[in-house]
PDB file of N, CA and C in Angstrom:
ATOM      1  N   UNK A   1      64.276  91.757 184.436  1.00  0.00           N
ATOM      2  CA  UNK A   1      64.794  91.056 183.275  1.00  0.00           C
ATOM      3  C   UNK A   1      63.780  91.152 182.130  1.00  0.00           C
ATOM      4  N   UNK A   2      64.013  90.948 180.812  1.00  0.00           N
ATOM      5  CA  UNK A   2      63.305  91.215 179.663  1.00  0.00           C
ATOM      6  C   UNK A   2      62.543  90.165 179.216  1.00  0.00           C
ATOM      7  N   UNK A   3      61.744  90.387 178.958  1.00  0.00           N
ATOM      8  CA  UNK A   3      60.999  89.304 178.443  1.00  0.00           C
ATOM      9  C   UNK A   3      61.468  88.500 176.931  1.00  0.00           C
ATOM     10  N   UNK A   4      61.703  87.494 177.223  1.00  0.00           N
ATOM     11  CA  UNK A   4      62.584  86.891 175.262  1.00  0.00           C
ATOM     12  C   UNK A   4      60.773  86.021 174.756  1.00  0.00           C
ATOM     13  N   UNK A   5      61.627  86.572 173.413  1.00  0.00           N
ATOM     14  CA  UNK A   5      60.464  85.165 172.092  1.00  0.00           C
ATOM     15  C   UNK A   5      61.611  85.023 171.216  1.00  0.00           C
ATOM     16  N   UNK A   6      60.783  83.783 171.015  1.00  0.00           N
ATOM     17  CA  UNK A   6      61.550  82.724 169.765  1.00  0.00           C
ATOM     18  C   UNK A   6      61.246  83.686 168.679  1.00  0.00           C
ATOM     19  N   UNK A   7      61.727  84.627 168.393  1.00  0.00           N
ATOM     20  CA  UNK A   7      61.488  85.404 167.050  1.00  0.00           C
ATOM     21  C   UNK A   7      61.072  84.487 165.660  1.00  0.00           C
ATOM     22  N   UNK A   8      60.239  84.917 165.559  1.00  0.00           N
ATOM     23  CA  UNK A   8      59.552  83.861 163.887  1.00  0.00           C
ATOM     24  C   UNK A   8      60.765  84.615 163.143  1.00  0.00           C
ATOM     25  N   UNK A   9      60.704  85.754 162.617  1.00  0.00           N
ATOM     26  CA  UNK A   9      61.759  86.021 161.577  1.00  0.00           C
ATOM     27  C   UNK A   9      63.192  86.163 161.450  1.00  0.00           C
ATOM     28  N   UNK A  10      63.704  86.489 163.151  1.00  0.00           N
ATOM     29  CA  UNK A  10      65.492  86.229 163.531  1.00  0.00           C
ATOM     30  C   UNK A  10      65.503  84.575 163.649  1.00  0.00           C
ATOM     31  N   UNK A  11      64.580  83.975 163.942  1.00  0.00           N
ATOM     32  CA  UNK A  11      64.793  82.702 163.585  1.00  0.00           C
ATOM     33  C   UNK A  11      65.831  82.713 165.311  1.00  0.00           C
ATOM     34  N   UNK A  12      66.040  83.378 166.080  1.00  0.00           N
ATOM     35  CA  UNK A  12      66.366  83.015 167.586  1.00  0.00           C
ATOM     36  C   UNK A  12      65.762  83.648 168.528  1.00  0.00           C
ATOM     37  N   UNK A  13      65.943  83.450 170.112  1.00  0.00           N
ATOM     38  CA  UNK A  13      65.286  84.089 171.293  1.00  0.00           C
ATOM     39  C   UNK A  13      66.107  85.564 170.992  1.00  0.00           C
ATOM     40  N   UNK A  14      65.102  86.357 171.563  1.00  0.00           N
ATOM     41  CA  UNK A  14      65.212  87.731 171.128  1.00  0.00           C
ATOM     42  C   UNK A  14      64.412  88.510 172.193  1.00  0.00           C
ATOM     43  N   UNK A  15      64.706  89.603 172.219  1.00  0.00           N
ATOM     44  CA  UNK A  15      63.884  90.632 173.406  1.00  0.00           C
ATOM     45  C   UNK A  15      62.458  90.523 172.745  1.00  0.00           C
ATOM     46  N   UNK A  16      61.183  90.380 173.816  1.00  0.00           N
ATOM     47  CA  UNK A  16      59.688  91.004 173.263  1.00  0.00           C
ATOM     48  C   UNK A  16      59.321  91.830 173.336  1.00  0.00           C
ATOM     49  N   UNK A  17      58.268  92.145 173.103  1.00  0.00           N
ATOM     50  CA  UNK A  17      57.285  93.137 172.932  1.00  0.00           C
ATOM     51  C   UNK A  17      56.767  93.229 174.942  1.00  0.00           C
ATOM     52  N   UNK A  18      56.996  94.405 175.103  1.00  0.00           N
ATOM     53  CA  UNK A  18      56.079  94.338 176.880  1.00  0.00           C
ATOM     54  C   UNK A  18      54.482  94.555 176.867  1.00  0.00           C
ATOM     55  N   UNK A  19      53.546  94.979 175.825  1.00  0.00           N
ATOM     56  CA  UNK A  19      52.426  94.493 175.677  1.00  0.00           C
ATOM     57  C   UNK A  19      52.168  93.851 173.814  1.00  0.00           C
ATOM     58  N   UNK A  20      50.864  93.644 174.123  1.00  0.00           N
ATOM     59  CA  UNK A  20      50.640  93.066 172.362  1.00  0.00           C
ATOM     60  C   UNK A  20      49.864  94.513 172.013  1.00  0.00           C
ATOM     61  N   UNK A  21      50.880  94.698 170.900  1.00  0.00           N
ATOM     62  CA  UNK A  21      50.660  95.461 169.779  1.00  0.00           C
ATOM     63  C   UNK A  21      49.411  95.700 169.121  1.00  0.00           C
ATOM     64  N   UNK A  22      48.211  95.191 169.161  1.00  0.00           N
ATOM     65  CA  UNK A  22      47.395  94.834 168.484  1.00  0.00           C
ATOM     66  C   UNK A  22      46.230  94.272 169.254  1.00  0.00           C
ATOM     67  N   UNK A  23      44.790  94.741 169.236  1.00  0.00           N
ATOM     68  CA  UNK A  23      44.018  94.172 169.395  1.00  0.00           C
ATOM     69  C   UNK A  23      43.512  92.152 169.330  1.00  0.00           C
ATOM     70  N   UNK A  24      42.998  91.710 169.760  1.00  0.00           N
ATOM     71  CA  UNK A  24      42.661  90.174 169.584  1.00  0.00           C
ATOM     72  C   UNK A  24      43.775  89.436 169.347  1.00  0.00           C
ATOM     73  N   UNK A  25      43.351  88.562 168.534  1.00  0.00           N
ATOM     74  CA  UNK A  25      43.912  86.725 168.273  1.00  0.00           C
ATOM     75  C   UNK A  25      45.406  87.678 167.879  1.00  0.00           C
ATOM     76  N   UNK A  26      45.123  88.445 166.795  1.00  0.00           N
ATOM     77  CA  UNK A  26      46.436  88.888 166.023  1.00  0.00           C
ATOM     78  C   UNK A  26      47.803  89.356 166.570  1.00  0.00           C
ATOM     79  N   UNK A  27      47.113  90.363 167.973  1.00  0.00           N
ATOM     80  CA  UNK A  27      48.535  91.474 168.438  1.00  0.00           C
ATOM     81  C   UNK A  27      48.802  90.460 169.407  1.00  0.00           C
ATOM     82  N   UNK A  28      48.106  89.013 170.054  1.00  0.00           N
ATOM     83  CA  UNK A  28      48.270  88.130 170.583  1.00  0.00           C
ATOM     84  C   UNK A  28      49.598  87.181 170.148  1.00  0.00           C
ATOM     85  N   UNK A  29      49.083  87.010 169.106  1.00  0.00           N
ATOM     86  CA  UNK A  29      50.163  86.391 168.397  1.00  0.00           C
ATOM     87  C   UNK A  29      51.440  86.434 168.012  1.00  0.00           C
ATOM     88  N   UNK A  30      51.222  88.202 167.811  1.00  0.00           N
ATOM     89  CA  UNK A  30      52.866  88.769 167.554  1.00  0.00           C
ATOM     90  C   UNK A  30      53.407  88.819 168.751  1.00  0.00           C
ATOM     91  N   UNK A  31      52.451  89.139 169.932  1.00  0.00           N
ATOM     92  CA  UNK A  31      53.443  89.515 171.545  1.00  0.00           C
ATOM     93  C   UNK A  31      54.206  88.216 171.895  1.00  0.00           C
ATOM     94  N   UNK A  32      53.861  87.129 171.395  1.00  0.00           N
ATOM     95  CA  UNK A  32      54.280  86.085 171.164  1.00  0.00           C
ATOM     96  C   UNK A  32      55.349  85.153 170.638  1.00  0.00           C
ATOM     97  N   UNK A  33      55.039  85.608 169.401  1.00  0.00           N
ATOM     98  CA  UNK A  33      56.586  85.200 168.412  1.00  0.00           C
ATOM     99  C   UNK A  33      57.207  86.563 167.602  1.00  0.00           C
ATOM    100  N   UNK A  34      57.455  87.543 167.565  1.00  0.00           N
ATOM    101  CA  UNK A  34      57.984  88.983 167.341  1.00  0.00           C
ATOM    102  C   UNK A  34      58.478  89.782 168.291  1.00  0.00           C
ATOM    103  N   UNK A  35      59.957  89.582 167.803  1.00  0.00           N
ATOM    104  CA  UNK A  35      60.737  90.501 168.528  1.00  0.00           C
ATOM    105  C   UNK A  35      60.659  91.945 168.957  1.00  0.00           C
ATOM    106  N   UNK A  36      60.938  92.504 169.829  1.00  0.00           N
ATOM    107  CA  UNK A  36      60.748  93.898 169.740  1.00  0.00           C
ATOM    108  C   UNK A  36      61.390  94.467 168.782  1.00  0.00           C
ATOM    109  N   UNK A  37      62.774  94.146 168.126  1.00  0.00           N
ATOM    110  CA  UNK A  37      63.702  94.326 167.191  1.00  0.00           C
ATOM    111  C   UNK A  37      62.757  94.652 165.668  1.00  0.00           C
ATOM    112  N   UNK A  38      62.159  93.031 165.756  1.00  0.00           N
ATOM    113  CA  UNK A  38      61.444  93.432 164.335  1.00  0.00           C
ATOM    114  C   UNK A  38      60.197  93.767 164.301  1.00  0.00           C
ATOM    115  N   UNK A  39      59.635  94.326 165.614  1.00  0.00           N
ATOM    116  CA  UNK A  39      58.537  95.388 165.434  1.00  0.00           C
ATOM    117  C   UNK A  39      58.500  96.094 165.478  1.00  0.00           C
ATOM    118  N   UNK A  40      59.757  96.777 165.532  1.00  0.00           N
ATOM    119  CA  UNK A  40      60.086  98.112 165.332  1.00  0.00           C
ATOM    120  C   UNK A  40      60.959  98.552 163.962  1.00  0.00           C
ATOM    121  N   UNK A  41      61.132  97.409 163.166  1.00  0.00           N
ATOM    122  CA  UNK A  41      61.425  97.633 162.308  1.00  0.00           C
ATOM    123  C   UNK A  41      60.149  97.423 160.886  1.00  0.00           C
ATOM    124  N   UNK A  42      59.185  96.852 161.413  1.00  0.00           N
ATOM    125  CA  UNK A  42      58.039  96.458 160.878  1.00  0.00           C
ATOM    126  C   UNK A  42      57.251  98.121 160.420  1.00  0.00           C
ATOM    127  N   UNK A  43      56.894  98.475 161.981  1.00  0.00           N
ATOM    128  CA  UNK A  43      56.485  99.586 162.241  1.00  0.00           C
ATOM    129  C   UNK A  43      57.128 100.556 161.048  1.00  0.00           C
ATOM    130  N   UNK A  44      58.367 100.758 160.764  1.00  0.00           N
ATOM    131  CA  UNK A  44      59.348 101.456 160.336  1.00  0.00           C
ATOM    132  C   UNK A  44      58.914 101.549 158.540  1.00  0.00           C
ATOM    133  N   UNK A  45      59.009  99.988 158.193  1.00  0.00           N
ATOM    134  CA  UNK A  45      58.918  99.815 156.863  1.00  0.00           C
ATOM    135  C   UNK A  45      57.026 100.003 156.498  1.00  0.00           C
ATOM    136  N   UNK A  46      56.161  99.654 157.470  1.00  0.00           N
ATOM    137  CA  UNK A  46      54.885 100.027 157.380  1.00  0.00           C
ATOM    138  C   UNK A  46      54.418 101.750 157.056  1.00  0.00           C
ATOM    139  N   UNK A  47      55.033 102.883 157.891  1.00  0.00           N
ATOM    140  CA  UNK A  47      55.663 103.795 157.137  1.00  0.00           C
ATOM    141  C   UNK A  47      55.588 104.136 156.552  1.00  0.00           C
ATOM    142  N   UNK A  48      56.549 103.515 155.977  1.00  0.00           N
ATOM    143  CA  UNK A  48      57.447 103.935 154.254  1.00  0.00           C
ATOM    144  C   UNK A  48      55.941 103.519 153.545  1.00  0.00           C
ATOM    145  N   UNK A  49      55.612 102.400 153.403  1.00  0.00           N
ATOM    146  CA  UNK A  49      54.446 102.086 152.812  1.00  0.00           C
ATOM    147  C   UNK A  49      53.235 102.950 152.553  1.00  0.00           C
ATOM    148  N   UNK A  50      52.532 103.275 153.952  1.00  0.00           N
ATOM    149  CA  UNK A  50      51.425 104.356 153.940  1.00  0.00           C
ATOM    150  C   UNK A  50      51.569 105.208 153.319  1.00  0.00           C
ATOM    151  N   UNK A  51      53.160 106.309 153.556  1.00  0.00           N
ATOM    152  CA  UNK A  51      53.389 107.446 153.123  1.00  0.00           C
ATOM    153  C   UNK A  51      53.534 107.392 151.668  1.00  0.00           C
ATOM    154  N   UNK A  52      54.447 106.650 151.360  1.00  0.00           N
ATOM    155  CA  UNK A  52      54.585 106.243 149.669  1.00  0.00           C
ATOM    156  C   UNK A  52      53.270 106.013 148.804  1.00  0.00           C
ATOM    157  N   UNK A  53      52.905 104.837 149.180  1.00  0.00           N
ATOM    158  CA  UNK A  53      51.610 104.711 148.247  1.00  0.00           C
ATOM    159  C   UNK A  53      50.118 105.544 149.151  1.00  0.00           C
ATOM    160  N   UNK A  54      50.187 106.438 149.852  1.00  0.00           N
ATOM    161  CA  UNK A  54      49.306 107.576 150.287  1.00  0.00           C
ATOM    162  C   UNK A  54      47.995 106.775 150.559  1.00  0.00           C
ATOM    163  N   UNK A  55      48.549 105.476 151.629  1.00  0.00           N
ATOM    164  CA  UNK A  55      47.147 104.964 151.930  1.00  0.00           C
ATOM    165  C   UNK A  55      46.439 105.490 153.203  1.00  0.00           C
ATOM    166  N   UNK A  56      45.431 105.208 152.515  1.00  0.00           N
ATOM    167  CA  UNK A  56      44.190 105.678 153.854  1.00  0.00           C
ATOM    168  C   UNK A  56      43.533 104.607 154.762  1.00  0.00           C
ATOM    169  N   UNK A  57      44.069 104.584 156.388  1.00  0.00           N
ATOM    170  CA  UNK A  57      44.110 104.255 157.120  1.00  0.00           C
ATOM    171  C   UNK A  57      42.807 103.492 157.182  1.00  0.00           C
ATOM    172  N   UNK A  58      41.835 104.679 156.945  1.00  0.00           N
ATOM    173  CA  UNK A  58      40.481 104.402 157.547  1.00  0.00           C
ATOM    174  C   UNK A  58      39.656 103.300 156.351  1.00  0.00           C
ATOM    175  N   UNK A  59      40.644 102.977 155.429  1.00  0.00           N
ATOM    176  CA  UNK A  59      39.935 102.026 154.331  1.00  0.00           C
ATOM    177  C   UNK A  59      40.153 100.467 154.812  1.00  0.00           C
ATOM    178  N   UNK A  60      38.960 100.211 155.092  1.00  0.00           N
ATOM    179  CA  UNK A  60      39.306  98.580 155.532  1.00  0.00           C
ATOM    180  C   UNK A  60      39.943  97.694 154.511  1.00  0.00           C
ATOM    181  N   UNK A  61      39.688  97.791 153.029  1.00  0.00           N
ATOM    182  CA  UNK A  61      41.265  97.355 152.202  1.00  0.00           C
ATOM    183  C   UNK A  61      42.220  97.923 152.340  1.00  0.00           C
ATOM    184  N   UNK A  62      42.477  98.949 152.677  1.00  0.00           N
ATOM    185  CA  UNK A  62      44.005  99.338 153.461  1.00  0.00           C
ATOM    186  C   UNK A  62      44.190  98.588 154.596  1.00  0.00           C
ATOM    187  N   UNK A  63      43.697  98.507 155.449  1.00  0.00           N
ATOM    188  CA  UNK A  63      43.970  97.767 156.518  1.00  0.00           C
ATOM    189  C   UNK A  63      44.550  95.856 156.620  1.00  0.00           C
ATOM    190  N   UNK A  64      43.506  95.400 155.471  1.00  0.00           N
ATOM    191  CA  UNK A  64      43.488  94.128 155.171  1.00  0.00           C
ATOM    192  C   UNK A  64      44.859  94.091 154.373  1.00  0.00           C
ATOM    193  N   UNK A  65      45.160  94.995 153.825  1.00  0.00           N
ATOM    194  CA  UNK A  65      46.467  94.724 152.462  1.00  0.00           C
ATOM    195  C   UNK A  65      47.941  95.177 153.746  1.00  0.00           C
ATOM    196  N   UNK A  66      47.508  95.907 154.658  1.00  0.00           N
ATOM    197  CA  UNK A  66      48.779  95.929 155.262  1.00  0.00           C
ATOM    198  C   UNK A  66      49.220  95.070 156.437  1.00  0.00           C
ATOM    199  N   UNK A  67      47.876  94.516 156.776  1.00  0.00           N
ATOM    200  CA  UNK A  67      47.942  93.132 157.713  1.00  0.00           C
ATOM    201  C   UNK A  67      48.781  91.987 156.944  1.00  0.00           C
ATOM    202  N   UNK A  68      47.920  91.642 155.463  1.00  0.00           N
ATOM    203  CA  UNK A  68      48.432  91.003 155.223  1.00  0.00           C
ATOM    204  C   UNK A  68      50.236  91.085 154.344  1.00  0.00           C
ATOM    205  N   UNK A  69      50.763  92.424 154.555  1.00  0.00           N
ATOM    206  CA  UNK A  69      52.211  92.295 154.044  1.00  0.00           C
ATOM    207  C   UNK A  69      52.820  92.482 155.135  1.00  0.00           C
ATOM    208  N   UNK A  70      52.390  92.671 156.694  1.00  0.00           N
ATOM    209  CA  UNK A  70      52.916  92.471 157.815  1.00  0.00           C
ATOM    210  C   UNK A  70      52.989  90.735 158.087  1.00  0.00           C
ATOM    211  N   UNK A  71      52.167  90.223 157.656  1.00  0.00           N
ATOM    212  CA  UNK A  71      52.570  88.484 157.541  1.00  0.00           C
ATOM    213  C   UNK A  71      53.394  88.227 157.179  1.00  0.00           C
ATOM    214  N   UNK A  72      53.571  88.619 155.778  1.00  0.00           N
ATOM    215  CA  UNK A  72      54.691  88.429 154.710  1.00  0.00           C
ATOM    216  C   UNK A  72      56.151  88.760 155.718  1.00  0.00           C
ATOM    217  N   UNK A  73      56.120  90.045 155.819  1.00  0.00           N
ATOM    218  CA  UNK A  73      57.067  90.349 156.317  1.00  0.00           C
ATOM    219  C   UNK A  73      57.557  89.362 157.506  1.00  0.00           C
ATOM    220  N   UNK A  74      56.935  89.484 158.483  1.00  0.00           N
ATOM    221  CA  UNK A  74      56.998  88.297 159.635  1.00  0.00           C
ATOM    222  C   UNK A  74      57.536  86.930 158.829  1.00  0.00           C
ATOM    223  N   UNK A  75      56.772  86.266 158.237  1.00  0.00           N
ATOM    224  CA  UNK A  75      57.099  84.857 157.534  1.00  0.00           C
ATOM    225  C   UNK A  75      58.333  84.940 156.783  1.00  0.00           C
ATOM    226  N   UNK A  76      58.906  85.857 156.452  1.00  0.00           N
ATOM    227  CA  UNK A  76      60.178  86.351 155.300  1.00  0.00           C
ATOM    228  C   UNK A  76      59.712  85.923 154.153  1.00  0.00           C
ATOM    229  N   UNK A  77      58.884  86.387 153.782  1.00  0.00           N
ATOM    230  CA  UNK A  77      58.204  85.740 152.097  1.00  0.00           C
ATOM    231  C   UNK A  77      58.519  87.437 151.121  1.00  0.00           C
ATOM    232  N   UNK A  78      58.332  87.510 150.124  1.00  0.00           N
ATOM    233  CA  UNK A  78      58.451  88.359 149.154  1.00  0.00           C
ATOM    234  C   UNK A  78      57.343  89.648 149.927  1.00  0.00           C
ATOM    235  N   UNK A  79      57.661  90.495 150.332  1.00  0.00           N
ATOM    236  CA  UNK A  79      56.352  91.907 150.726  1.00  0.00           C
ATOM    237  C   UNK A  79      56.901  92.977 149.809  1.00  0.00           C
ATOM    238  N   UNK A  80      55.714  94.125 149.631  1.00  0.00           N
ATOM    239  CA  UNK A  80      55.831  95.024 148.889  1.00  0.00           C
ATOM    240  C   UNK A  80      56.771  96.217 149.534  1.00  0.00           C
ATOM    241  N   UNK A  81      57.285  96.375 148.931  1.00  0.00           N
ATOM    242  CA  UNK A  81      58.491  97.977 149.399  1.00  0.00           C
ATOM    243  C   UNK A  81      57.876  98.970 148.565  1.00  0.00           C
ATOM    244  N   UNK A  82      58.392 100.105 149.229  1.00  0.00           N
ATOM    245  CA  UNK A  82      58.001 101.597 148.967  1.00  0.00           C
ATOM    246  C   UNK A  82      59.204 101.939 147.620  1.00  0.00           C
ATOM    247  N   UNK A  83      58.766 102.391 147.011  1.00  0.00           N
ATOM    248  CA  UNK A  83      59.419 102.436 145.514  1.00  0.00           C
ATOM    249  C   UNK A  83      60.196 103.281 145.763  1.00  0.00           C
ATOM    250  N   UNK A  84      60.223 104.611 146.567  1.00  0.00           N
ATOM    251  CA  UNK A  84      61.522 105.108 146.608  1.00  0.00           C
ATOM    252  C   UNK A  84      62.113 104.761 147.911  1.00  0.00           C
ATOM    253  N   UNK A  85      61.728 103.786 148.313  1.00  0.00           N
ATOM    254  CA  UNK A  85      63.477 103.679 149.440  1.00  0.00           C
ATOM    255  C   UNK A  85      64.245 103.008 149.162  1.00  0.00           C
ATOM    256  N   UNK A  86      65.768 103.523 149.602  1.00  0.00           N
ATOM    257  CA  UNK A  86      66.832 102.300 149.203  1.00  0.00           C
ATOM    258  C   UNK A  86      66.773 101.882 150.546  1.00  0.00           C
ATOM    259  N   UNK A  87      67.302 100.874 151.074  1.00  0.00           N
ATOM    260  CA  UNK A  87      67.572  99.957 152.250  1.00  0.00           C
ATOM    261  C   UNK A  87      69.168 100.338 152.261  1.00  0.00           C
ATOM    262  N   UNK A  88      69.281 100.623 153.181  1.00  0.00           N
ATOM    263  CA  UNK A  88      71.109 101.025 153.609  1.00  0.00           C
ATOM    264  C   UNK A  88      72.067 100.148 153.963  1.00  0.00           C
TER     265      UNK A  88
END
């Protein structure tokens, strides 16, 4: 049987994640309350992001700016989109 979380952003129980995503406190947290649904859609729109605005991975303000619009995203607050995608 699948493992469910209270999804923070479907706002219901939802399939999880089968490990945490992420090193420490953080990928802890998401294995936690993040659906597999919307970490794979996270993943998806993170993406669009890198490729669009041509960020570099290895810049620890890259890293910090995409942690923190993966919050956003999670919390449903306003996050930055990739200027050319439409959403379907």
């Amino acid at each position: 049987m699948a493992r469910t979380v209270q999804c923070v952003k479907l706002k219901k129980e939802a399939e999880g994640l089968v490990v945490p995503p992420l090193p420490g406190p953080k990928g802890k947290w998401v294995y936690e309350n993040v659906s597999q649904e919307v970490w794979s859609e996270w993943q998806a729109h993170q993406t669009r992001l890198i490729n669009e605005k041509h960020l570099n991975l290895l810049d620890p303000d890259t890293r910090k700016y995409l942690t923190d619009q993966m919050d956003k995203y999670f919390a449903g607050e306003a996050f930055d989109k990739a200027e050319g995608h439409v959403e379907e």
